[in-house]
N, C-alpha and C. Protein backbone atom coordinates (compact mmCIF):
# COMPACT_ATOMS: atom_id res chain seq x y z
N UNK A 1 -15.10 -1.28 -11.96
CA UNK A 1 -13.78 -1.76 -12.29
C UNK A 1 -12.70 -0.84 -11.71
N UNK A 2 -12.78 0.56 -11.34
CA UNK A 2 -12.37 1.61 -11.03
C UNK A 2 -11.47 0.82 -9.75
N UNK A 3 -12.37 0.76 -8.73
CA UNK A 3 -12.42 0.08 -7.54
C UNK A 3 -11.44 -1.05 -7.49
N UNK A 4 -11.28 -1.58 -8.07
CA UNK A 4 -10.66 -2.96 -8.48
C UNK A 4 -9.32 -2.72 -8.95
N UNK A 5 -9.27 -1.52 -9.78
CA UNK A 5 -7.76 -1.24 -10.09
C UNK A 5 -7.08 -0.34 -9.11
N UNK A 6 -8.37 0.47 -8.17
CA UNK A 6 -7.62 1.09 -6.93
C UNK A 6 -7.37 -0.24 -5.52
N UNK A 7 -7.91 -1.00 -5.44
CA UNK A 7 -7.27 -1.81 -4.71
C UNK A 7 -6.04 -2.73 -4.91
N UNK A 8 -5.90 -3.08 -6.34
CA UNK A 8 -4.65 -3.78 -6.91
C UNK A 8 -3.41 -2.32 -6.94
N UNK A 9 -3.73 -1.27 -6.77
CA UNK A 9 -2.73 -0.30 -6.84
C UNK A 9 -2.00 0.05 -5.36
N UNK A 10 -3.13 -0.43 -4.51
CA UNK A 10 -3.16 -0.46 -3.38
C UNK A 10 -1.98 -1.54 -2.51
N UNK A 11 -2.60 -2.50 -3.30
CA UNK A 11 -1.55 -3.64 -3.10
C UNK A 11 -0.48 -3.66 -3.60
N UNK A 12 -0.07 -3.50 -5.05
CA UNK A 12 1.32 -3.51 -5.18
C UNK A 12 2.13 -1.87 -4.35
N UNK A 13 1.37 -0.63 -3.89
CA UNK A 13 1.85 -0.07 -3.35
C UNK A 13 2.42 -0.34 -2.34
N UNK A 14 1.99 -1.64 -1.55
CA UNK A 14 3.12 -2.68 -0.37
C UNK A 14 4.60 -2.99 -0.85
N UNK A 15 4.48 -2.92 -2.04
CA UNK A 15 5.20 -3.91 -2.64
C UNK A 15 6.93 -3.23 -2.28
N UNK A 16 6.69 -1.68 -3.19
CA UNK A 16 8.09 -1.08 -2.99
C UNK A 16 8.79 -0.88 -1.92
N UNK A 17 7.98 -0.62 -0.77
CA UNK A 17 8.82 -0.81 0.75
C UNK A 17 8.86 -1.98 1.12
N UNK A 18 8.50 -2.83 0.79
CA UNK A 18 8.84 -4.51 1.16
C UNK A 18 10.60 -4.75 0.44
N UNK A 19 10.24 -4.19 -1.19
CA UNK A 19 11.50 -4.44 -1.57
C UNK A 19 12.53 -3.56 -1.24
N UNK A 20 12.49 -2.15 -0.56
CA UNK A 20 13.58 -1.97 0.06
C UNK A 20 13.82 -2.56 1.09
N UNK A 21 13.16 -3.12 2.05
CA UNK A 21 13.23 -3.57 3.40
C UNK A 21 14.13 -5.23 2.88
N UNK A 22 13.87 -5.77 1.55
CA UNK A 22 14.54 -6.81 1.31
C UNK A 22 16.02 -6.46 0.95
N UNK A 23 16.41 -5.42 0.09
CA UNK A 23 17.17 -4.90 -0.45
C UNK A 23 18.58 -4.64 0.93
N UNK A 24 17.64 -4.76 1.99
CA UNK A 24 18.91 -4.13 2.92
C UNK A 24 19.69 -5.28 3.33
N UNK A 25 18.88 -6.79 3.28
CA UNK A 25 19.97 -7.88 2.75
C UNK A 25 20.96 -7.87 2.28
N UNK A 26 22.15 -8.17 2.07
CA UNK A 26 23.26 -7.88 1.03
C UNK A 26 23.01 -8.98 0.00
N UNK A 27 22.83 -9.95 0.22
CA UNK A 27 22.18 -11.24 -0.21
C UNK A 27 21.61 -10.65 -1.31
N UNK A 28 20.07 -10.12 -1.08
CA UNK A 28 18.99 -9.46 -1.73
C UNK A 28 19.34 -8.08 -2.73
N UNK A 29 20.12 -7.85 -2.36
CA UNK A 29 20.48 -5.66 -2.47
C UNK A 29 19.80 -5.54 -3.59
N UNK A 30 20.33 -6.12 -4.98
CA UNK A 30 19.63 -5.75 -6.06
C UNK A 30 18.33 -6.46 -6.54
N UNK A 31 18.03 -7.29 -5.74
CA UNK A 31 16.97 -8.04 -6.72
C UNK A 31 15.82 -6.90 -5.88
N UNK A 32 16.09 -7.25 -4.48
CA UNK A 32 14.86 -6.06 -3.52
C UNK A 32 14.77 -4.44 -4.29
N UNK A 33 15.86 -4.02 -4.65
CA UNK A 33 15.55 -3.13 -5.59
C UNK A 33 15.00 -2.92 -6.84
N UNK A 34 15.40 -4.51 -7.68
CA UNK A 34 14.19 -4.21 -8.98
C UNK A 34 12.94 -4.12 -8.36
N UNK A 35 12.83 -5.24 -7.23
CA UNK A 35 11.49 -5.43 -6.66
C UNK A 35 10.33 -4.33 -6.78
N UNK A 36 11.22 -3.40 -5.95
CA UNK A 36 10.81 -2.10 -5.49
C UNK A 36 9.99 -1.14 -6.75
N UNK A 37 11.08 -1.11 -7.55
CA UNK A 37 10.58 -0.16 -8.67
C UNK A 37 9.89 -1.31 -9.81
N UNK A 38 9.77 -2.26 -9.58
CA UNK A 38 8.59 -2.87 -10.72
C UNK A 38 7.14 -2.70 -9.82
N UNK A 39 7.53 -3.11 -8.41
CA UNK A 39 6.49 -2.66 -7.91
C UNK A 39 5.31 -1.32 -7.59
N UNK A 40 6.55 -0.67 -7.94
CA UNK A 40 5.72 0.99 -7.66
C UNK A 40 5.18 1.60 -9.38
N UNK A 41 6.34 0.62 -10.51
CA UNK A 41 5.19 0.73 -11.98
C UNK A 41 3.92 0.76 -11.64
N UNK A 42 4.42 -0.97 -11.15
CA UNK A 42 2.45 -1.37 -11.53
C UNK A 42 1.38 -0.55 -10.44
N UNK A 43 2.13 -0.25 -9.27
CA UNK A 43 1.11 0.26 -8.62
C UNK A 43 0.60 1.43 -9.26
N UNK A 44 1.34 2.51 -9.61
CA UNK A 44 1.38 3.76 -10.82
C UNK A 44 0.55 3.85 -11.60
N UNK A 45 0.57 2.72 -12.55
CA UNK A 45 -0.17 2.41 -13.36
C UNK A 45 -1.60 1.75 -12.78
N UNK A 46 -1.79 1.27 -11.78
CA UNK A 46 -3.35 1.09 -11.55
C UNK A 46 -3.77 1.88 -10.55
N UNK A 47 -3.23 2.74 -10.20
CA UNK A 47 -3.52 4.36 -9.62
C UNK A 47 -3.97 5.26 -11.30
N UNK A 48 -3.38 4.78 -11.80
CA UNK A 48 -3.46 5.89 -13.12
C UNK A 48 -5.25 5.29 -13.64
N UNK A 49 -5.25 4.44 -13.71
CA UNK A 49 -6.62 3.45 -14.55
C UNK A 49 -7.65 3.94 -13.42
N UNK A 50 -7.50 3.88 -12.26
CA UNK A 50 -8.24 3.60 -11.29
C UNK A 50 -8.96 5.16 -11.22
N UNK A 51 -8.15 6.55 -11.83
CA UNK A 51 -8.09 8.14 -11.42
C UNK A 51 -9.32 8.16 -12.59
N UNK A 52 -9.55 6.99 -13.68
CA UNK A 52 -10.09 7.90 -14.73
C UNK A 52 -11.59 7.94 -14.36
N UNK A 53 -11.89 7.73 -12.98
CA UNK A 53 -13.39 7.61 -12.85
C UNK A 53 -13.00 7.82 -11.21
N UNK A 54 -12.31 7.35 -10.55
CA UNK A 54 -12.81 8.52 -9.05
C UNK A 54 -11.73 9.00 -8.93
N UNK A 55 -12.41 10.17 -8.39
CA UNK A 55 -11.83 11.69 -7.71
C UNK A 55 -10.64 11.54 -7.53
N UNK A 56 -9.58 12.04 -7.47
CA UNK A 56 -8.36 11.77 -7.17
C UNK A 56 -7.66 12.16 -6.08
N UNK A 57 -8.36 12.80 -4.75
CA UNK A 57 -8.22 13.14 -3.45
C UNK A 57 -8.34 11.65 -2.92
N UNK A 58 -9.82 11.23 -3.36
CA UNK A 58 -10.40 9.86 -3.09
C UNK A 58 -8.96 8.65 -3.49
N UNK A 59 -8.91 8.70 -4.38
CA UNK A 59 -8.00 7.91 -5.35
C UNK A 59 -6.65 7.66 -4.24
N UNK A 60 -6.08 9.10 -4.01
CA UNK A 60 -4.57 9.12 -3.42
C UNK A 60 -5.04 8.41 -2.00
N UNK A 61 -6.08 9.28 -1.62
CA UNK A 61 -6.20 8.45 -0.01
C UNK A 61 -6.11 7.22 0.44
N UNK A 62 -7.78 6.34 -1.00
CA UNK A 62 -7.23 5.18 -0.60
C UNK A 62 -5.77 4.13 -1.00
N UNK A 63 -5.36 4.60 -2.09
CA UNK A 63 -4.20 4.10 -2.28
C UNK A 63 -2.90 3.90 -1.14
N UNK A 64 -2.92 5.23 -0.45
CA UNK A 64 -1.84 5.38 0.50
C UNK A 64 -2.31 5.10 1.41
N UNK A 65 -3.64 4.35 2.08
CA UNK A 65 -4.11 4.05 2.86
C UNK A 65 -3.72 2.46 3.03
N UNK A 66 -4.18 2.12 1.87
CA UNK A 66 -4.21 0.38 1.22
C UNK A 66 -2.66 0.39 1.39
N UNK A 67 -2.05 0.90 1.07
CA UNK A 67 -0.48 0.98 0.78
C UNK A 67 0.45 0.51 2.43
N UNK A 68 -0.29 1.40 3.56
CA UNK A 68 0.82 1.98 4.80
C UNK A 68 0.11 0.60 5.35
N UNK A 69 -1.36 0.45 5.30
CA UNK A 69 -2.10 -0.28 6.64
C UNK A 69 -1.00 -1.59 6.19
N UNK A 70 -1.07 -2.46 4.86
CA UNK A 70 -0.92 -3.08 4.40
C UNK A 70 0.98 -3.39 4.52
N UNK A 71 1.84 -2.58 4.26
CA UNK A 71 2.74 -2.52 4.66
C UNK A 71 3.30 -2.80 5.98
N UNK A 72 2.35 -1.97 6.90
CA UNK A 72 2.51 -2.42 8.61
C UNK A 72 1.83 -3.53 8.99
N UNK A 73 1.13 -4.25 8.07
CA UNK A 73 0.72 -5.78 8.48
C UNK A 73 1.78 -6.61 8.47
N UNK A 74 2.35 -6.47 7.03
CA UNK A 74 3.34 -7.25 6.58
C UNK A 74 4.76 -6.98 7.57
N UNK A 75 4.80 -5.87 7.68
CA UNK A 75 5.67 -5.65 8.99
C UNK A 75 6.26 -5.88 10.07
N UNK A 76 4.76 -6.30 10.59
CA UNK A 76 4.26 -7.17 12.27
C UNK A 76 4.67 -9.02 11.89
N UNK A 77 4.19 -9.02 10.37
CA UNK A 77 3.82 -10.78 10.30
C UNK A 77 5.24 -11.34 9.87
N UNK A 78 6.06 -10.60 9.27
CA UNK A 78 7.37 -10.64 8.51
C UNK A 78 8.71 -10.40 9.17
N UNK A 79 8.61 -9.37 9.66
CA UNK A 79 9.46 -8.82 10.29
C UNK A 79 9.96 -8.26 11.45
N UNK A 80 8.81 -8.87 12.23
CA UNK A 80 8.52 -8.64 13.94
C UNK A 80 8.64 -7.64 13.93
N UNK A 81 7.86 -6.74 13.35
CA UNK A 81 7.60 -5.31 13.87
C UNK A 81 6.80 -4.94 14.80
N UNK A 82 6.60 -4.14 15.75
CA UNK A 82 5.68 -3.63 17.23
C UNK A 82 4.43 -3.63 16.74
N UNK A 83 3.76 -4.65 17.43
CA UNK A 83 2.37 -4.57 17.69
C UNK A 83 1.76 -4.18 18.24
N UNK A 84 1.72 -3.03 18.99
CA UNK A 84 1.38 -2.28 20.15
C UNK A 84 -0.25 -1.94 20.27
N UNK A 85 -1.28 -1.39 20.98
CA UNK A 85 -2.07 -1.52 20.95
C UNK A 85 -2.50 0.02 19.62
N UNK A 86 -1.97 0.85 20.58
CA UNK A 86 -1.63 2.36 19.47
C UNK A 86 -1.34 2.05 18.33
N UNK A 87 -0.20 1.31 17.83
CA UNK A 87 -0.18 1.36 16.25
C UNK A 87 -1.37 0.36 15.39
N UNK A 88 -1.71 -0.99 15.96
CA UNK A 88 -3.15 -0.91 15.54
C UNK A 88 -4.50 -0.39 15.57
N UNK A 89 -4.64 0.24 16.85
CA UNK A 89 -5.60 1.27 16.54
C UNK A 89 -5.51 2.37 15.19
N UNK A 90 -4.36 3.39 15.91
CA UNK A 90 -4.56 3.68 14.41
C UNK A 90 -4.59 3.44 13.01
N UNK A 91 -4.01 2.37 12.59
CA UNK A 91 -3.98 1.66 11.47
C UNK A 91 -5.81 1.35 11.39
N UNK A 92 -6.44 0.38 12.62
CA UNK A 92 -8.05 0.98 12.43
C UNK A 92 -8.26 1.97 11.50
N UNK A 93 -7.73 3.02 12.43
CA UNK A 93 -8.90 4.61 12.09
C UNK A 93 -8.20 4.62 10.58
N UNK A 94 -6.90 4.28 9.93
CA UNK A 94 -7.09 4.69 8.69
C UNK A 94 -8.03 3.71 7.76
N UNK A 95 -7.79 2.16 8.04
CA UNK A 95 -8.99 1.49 7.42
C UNK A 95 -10.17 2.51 7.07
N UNK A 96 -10.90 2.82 8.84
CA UNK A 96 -12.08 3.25 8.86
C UNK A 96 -12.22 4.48 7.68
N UNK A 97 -11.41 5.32 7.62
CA UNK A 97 -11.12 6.28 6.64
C UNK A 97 -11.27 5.54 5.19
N UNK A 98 -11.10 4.71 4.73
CA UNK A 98 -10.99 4.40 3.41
C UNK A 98 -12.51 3.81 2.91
N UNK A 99 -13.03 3.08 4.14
CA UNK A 99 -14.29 2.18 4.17
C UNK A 99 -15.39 3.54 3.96
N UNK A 100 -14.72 4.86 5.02
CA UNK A 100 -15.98 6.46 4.50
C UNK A 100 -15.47 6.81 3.21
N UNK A 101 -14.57 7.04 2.62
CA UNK A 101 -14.57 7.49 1.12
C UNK A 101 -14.99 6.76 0.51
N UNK A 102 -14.93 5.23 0.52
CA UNK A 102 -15.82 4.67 -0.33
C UNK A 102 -17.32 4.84 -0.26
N UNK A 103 -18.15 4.63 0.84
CA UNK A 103 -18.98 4.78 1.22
C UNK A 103 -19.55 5.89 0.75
N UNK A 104 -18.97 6.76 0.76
CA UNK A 104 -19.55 8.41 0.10
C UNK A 104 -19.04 8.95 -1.20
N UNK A 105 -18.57 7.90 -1.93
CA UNK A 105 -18.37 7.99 -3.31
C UNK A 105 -19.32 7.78 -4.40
């Protein structure tokens, strides 16, 4: 279950830079900002559930892993951000990084 609340922590960790990136709307300003910080609660909170059974090196990595890759997807698909061959590679190697901590957990 550990696992499960580090990937949902993972995901709403997308959440708070999405809602600043909405926030810079004028349209948006404040709602992208509740966005932001309801989003980084819940992520908080299933970072917190997720710590009481793995490691918490493990824990932060994949969180901020799940968090950036996930963010720069939404990035590319949302917001025409650079798709370059370099920034998906590395975005790879951090996947690959999250797929070995699990793996050796």
């Amino acid at each position: 279950m550990s696992w499960l609340y580090l990937l949902l922590a993972g995901l709403f960790e997308m959440g708070w830079p999405i809602g600043f990136k909405l926030s810079q709307n004028d349209n948006f300003k404040f709602q992208g900002i509740a966005l932001a910080i309801i989003f980084m609660a819940l992520s908080g909170f299933f970072l917190w559930l997720a710590q009481k059974t793995i490691p918490i090196g493990t824990a932060y990595a994949v969180w901020t892993g799940i968090g950036a890759v996930g963010t720069l997807a939404v990035g590319i698909v949302f917001f025409g951000d650079s798709s370059n061959f370099w920034r998906l590679f590395s975005a790879m190697l951090i996947v690959l990084g999250i797929i070995g901590l699990k793996l050796t957990d």
